[in-house]
PDB file of N, CA and C in Angstrom:
ATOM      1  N   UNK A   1       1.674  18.573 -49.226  1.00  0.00           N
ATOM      2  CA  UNK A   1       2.956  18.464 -48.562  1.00  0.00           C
ATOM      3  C   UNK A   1       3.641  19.829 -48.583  1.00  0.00           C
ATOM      4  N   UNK A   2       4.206  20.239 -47.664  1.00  0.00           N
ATOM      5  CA  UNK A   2       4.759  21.004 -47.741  1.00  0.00           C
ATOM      6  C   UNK A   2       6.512  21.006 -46.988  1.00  0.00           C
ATOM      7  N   UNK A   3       7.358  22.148 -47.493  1.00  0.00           N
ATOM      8  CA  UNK A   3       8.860  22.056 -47.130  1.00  0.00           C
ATOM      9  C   UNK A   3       8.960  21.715 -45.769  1.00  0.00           C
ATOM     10  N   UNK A   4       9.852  20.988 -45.664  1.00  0.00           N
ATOM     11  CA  UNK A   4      10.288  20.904 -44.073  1.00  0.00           C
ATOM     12  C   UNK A   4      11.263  22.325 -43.689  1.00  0.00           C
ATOM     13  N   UNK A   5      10.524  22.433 -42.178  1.00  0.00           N
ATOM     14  CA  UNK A   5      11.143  23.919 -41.518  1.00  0.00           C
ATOM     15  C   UNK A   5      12.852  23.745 -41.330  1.00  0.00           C
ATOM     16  N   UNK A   6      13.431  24.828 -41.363  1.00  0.00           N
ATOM     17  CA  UNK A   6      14.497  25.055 -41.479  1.00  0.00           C
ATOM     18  C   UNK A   6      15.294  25.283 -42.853  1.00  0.00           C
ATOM     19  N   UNK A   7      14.285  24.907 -43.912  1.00  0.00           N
ATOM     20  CA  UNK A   7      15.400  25.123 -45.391  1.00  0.00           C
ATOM     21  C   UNK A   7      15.445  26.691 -45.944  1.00  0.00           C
ATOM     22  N   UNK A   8      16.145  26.446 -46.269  1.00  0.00           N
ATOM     23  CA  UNK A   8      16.604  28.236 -46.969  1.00  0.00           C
ATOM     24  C   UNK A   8      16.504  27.681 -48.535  1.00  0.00           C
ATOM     25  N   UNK A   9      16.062  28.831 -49.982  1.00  0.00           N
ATOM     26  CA  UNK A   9      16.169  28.842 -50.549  1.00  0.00           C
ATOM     27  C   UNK A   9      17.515  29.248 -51.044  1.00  0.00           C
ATOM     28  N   UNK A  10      17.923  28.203 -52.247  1.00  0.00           N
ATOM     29  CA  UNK A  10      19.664  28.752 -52.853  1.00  0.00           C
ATOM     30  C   UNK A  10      19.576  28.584 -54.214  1.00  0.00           C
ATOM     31  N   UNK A  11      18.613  28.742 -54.573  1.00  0.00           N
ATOM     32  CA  UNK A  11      18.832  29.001 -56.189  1.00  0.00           C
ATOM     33  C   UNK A  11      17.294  28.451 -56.768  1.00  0.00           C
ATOM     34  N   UNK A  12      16.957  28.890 -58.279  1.00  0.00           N
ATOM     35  CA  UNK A  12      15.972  28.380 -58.785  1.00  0.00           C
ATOM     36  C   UNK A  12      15.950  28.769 -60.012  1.00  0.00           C
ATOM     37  N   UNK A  13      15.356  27.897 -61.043  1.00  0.00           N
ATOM     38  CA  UNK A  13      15.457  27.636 -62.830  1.00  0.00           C
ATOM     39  C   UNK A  13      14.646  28.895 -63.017  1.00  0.00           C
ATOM     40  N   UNK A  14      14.706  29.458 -64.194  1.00  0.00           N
ATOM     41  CA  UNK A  14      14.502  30.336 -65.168  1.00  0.00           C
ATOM     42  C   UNK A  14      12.823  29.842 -65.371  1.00  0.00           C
ATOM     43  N   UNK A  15      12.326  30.491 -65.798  1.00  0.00           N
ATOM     44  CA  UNK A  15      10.822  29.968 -65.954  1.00  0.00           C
ATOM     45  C   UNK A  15      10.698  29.172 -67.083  1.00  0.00           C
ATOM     46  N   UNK A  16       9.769  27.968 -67.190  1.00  0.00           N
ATOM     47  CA  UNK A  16       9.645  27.651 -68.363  1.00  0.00           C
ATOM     48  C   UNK A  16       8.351  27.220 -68.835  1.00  0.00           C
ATOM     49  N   UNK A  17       8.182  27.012 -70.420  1.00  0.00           N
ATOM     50  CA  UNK A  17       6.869  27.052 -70.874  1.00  0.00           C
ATOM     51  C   UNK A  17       7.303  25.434 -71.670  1.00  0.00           C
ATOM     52  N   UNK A  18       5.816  25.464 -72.299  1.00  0.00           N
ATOM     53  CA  UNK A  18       5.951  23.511 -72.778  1.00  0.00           C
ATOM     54  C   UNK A  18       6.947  23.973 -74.259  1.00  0.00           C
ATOM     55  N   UNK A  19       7.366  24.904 -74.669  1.00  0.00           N
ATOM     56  CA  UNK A  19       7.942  25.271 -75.832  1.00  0.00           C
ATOM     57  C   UNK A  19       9.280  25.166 -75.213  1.00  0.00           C
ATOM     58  N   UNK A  20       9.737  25.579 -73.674  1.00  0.00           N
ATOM     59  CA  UNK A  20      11.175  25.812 -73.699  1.00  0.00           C
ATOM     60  C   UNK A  20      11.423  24.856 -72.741  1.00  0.00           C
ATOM     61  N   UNK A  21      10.641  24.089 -72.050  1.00  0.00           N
ATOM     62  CA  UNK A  21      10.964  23.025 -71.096  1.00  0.00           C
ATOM     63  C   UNK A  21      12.097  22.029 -71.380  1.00  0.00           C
ATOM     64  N   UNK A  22      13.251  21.881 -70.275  1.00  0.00           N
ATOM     65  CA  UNK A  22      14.156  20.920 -71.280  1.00  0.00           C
ATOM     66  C   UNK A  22      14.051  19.619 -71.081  1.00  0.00           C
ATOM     67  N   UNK A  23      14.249  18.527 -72.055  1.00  0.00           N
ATOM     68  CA  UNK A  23      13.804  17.163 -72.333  1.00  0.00           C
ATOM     69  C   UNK A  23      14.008  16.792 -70.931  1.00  0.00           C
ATOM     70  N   UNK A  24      15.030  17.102 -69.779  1.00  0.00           N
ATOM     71  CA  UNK A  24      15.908  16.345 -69.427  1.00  0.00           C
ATOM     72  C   UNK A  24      14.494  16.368 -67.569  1.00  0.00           C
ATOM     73  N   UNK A  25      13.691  17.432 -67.837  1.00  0.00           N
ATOM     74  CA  UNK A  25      12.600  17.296 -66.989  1.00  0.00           C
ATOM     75  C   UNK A  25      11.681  16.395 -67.179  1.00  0.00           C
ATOM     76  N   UNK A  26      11.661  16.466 -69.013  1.00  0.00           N
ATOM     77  CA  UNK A  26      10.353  15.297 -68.995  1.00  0.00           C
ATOM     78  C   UNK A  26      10.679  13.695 -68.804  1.00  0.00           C
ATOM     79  N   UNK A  27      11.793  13.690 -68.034  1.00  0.00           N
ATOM     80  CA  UNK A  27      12.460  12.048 -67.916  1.00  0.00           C
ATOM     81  C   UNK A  27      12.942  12.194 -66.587  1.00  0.00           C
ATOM     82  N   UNK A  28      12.896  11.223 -66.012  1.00  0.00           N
ATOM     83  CA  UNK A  28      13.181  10.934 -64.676  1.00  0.00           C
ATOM     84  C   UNK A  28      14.788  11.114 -64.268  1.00  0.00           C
ATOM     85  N   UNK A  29      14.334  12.393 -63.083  1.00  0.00           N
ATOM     86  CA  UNK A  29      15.475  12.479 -62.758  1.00  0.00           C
ATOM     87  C   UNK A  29      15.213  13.014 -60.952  1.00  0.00           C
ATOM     88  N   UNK A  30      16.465  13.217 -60.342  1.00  0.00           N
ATOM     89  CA  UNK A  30      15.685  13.749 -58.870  1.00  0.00           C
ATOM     90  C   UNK A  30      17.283  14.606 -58.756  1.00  0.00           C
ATOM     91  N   UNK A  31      16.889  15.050 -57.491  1.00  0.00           N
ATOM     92  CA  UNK A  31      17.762  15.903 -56.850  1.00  0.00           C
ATOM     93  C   UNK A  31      19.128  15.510 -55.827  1.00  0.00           C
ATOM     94  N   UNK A  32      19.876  16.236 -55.612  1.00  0.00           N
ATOM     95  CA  UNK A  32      21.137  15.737 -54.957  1.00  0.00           C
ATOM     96  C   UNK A  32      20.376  15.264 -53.262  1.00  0.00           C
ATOM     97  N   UNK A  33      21.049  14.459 -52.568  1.00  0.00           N
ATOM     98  CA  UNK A  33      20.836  14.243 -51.029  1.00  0.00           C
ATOM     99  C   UNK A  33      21.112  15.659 -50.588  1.00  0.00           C
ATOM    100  N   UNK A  34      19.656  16.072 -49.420  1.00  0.00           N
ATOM    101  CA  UNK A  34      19.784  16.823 -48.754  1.00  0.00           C
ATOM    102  C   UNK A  34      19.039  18.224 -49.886  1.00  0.00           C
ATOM    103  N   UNK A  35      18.692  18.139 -50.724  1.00  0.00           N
ATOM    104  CA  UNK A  35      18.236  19.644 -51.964  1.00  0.00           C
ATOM    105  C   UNK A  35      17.117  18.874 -52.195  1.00  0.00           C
ATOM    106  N   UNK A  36      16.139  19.920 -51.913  1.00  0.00           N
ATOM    107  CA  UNK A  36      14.714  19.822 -52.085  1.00  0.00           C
ATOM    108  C   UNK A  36      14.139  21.084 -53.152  1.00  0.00           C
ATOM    109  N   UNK A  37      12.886  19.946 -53.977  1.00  0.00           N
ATOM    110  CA  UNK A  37      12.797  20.912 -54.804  1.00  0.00           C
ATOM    111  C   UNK A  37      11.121  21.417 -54.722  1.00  0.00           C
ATOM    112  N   UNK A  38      10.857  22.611 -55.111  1.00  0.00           N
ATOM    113  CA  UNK A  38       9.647  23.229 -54.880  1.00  0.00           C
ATOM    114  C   UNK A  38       9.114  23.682 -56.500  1.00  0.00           C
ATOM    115  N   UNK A  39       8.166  22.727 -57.244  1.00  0.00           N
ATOM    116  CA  UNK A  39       7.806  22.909 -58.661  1.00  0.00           C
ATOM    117  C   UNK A  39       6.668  23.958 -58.393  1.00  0.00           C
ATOM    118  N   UNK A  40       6.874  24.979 -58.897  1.00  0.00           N
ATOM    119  CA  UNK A  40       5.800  25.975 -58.986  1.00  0.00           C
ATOM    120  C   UNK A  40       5.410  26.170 -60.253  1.00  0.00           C
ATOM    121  N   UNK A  41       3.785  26.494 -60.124  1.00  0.00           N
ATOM    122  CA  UNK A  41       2.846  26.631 -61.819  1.00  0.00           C
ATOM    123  C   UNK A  41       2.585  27.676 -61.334  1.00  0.00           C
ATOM    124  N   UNK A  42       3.129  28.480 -62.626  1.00  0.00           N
ATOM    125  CA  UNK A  42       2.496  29.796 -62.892  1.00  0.00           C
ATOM    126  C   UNK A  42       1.468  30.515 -63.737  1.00  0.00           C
ATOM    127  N   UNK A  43       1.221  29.531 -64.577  1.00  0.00           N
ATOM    128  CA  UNK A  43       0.155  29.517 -65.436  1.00  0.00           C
ATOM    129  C   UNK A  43      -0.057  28.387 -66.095  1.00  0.00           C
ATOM    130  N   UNK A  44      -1.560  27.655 -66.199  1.00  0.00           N
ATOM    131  CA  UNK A  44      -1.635  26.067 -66.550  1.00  0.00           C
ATOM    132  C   UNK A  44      -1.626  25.354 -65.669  1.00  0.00           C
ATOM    133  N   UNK A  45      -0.744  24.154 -66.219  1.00  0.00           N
ATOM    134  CA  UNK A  45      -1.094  22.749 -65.473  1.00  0.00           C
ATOM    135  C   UNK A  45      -0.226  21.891 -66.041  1.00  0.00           C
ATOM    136  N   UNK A  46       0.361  21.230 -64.748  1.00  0.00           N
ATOM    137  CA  UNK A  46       1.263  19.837 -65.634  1.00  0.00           C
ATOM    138  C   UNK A  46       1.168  19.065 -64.506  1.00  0.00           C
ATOM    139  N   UNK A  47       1.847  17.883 -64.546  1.00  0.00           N
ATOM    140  CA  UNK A  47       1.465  16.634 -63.910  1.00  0.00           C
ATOM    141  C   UNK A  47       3.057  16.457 -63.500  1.00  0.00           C
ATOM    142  N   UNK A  48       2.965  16.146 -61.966  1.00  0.00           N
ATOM    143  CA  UNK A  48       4.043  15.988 -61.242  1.00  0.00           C
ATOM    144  C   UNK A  48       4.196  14.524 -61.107  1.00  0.00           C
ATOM    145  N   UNK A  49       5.178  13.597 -61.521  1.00  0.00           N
ATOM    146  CA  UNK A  49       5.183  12.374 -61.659  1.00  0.00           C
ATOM    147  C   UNK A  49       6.194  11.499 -61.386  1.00  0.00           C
ATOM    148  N   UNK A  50       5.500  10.923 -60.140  1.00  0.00           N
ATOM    149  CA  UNK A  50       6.735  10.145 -59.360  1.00  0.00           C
ATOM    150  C   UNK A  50       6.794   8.838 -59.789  1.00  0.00           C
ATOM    151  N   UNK A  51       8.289   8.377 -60.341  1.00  0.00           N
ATOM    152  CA  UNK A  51       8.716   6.909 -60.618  1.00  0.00           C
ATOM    153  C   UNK A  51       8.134   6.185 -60.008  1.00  0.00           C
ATOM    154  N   UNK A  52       7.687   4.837 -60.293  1.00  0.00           N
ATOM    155  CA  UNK A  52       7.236   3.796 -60.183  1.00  0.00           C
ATOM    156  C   UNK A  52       7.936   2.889 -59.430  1.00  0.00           C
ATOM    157  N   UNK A  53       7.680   1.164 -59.694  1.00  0.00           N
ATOM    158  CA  UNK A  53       6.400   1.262 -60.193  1.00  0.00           C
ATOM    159  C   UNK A  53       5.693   1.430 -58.847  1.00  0.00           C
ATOM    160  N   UNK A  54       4.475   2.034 -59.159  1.00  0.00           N
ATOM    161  CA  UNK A  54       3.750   2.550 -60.484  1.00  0.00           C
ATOM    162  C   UNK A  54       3.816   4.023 -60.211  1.00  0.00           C
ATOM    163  N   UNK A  55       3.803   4.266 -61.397  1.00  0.00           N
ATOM    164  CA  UNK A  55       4.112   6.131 -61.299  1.00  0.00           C
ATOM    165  C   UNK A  55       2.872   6.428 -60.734  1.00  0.00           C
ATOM    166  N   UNK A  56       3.056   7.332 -60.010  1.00  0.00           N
ATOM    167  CA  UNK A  56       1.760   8.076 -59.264  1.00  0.00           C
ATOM    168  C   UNK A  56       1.631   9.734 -59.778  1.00  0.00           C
ATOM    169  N   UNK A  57       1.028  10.540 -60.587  1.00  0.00           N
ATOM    170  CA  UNK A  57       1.157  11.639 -61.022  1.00  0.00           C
ATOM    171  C   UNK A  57       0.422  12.596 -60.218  1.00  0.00           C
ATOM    172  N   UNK A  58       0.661  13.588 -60.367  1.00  0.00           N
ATOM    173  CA  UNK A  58      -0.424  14.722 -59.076  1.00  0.00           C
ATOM    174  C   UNK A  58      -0.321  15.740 -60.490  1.00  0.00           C
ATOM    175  N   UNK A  59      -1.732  15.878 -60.590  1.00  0.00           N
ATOM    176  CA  UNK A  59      -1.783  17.592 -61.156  1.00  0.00           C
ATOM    177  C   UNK A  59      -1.585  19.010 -59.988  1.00  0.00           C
ATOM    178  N   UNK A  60      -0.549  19.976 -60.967  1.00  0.00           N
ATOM    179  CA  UNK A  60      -0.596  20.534 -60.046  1.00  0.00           C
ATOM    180  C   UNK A  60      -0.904  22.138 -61.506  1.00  0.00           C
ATOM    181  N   UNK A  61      -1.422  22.987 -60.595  1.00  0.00           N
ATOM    182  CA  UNK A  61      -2.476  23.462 -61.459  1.00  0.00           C
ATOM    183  C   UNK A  61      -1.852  25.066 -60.822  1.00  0.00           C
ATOM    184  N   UNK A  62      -2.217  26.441 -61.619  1.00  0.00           N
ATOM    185  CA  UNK A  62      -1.833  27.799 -61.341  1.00  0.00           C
ATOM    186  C   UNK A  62      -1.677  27.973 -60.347  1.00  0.00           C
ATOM    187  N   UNK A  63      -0.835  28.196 -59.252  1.00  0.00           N
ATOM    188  CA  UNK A  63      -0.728  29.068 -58.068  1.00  0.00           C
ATOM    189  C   UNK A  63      -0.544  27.551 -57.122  1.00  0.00           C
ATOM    190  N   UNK A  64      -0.371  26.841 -57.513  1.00  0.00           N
ATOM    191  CA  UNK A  64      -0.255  25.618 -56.791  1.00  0.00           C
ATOM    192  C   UNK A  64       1.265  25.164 -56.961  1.00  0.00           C
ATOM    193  N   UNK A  65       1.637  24.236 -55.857  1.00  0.00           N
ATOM    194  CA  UNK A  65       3.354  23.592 -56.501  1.00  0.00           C
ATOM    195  C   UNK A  65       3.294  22.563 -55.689  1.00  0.00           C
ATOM    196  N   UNK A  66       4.336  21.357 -56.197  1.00  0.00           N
ATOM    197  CA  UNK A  66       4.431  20.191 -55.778  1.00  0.00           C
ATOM    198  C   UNK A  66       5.863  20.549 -55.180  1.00  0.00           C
ATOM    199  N   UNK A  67       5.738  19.562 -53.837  1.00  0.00           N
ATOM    200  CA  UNK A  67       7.472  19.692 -53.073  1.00  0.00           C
ATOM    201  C   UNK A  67       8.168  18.430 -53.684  1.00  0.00           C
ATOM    202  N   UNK A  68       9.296  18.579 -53.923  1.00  0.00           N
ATOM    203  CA  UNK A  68       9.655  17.306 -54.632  1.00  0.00           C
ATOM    204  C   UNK A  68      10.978  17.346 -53.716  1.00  0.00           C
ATOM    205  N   UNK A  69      11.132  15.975 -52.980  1.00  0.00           N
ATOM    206  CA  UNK A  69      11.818  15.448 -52.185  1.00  0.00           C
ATOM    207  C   UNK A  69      13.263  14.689 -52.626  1.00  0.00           C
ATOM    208  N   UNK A  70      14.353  15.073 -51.756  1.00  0.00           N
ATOM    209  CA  UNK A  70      15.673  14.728 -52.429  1.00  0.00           C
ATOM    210  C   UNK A  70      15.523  13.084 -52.774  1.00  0.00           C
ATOM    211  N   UNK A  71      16.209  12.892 -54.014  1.00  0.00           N
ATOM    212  CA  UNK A  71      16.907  11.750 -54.152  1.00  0.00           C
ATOM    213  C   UNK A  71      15.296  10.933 -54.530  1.00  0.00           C
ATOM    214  N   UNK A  72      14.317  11.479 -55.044  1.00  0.00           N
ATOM    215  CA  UNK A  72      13.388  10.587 -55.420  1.00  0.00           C
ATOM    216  C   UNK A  72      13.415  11.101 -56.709  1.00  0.00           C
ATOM    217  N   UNK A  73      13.030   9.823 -57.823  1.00  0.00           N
ATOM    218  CA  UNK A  73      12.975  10.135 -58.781  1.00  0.00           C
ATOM    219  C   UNK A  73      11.263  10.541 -59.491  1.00  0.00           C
ATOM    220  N   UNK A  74      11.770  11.426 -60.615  1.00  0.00           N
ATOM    221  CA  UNK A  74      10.489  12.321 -60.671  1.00  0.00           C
ATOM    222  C   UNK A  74      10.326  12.960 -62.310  1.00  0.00           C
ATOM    223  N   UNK A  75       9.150  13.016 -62.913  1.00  0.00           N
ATOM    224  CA  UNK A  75       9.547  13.946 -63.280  1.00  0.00           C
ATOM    225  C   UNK A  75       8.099  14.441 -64.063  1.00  0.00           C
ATOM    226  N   UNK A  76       8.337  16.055 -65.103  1.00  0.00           N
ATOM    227  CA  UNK A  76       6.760  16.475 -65.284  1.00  0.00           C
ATOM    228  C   UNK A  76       6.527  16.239 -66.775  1.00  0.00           C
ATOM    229  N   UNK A  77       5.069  15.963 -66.619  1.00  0.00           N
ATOM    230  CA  UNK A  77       4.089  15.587 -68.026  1.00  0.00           C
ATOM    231  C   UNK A  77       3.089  16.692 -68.119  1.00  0.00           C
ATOM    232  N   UNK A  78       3.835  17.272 -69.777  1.00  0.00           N
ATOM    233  CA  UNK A  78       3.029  18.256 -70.405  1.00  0.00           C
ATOM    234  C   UNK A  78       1.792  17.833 -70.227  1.00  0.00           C
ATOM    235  N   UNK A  79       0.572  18.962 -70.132  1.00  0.00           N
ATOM    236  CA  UNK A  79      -1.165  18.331 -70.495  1.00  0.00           C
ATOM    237  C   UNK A  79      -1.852  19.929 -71.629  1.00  0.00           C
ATOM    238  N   UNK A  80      -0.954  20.837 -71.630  1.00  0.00           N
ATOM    239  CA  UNK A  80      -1.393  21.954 -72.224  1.00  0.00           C
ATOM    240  C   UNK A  80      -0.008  23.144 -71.955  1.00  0.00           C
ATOM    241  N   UNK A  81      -0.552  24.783 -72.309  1.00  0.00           N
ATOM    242  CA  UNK A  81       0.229  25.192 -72.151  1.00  0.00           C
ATOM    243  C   UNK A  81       0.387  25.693 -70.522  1.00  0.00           C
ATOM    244  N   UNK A  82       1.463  25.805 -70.339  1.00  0.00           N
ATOM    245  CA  UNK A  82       2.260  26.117 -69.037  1.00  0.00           C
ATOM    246  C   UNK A  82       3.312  27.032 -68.897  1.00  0.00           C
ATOM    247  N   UNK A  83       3.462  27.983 -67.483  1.00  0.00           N
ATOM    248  CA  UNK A  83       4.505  28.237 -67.102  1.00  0.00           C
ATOM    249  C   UNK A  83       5.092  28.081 -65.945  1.00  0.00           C
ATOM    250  N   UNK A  84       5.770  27.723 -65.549  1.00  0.00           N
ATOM    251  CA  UNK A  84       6.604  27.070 -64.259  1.00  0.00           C
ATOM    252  C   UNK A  84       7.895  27.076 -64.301  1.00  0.00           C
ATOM    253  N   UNK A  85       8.273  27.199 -62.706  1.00  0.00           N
ATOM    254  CA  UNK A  85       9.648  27.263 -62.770  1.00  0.00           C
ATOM    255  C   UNK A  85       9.730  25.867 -61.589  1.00  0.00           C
ATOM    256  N   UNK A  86      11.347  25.715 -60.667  1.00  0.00           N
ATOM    257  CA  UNK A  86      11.627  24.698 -59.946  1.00  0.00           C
ATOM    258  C   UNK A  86      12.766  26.030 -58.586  1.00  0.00           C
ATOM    259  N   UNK A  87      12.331  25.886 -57.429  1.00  0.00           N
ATOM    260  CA  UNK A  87      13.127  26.582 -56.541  1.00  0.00           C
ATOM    261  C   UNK A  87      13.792  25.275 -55.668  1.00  0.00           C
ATOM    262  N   UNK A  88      14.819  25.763 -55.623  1.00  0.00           N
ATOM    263  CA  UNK A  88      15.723  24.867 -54.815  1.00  0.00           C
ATOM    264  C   UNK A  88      16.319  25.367 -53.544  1.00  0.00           C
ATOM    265  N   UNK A  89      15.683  24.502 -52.191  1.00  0.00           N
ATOM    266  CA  UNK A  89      16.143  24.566 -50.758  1.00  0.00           C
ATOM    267  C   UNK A  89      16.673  23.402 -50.170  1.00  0.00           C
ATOM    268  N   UNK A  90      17.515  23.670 -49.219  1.00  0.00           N
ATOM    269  CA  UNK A  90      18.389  22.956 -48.346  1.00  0.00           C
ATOM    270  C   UNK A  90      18.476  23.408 -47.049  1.00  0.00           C
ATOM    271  N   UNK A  91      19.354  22.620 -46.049  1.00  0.00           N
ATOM    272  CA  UNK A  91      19.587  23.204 -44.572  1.00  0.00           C
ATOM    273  C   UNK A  91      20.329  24.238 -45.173  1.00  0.00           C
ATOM    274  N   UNK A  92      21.079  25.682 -44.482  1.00  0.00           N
ATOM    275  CA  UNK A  92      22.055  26.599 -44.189  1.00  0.00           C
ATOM    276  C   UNK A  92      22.735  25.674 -43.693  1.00  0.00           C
ATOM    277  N   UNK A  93      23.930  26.450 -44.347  1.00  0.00           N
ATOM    278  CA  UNK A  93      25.225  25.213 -44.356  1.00  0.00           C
ATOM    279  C   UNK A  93      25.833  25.753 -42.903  1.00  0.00           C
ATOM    280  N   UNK A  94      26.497  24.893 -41.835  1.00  0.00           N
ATOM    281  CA  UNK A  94      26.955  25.742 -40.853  1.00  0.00           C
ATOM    282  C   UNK A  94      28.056  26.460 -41.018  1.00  0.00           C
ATOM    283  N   UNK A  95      28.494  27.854 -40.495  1.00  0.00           N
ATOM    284  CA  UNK A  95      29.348  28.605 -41.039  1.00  0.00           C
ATOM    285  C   UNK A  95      30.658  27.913 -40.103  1.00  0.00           C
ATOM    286  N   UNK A  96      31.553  28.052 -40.819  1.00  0.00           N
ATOM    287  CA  UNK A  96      32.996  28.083 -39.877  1.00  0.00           C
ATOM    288  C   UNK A  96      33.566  28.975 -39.169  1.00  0.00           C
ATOM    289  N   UNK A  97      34.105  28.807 -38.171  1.00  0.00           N
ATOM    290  CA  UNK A  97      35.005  29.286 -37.153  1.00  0.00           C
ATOM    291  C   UNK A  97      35.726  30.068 -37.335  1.00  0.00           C
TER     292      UNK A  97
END
């Protein structure tokens, strides 16, 4: 899967490893309506894991990333060590007048 055309990137998490990952990833959570998220592995492997039932997990492995879609709940399972971060895109907001 990949992003739908038109999103702009507006921000993205700090990198993290299975030592600094915070709890609040390894539990189901998703993104605001309309913010899409792009999980990138930078080294390793973890398991991208969409709420149920039944959870469906995708490994996603070095140089690879899962698109993770607004408002679904989600979230990642350590399998070793890792580094990854999460980039966050949306439409461009329209400018005003």
């Amino acid at each position: 899967m990949t992003l739908p055309d038109g999103l702009r990137k507006h921000g993205e998490t700090r990198v993290f490893t299975a030592d600094t990952v915070p709890a609040a990833l390894l539990n189901s959570h998703d993104t605001r309506p309309g913010v899409w998220g792009k999980l990138m592995v930078l080294s390793g492997a973890l398991d991208y894991i969409l709420a149920g039932p039944p959870e469906v997990a995708s490994r996603v492995e070095a140089g690879d990333f899962a698109v993770i879609e607004p408002t679904v709940l989600h979230r990642v399972g350590l399998v070793g060590p890792v580094e990854f971060k999460v980039e966050f895109h949306s439409l461009p907001r329209p400018e005003a007048d």
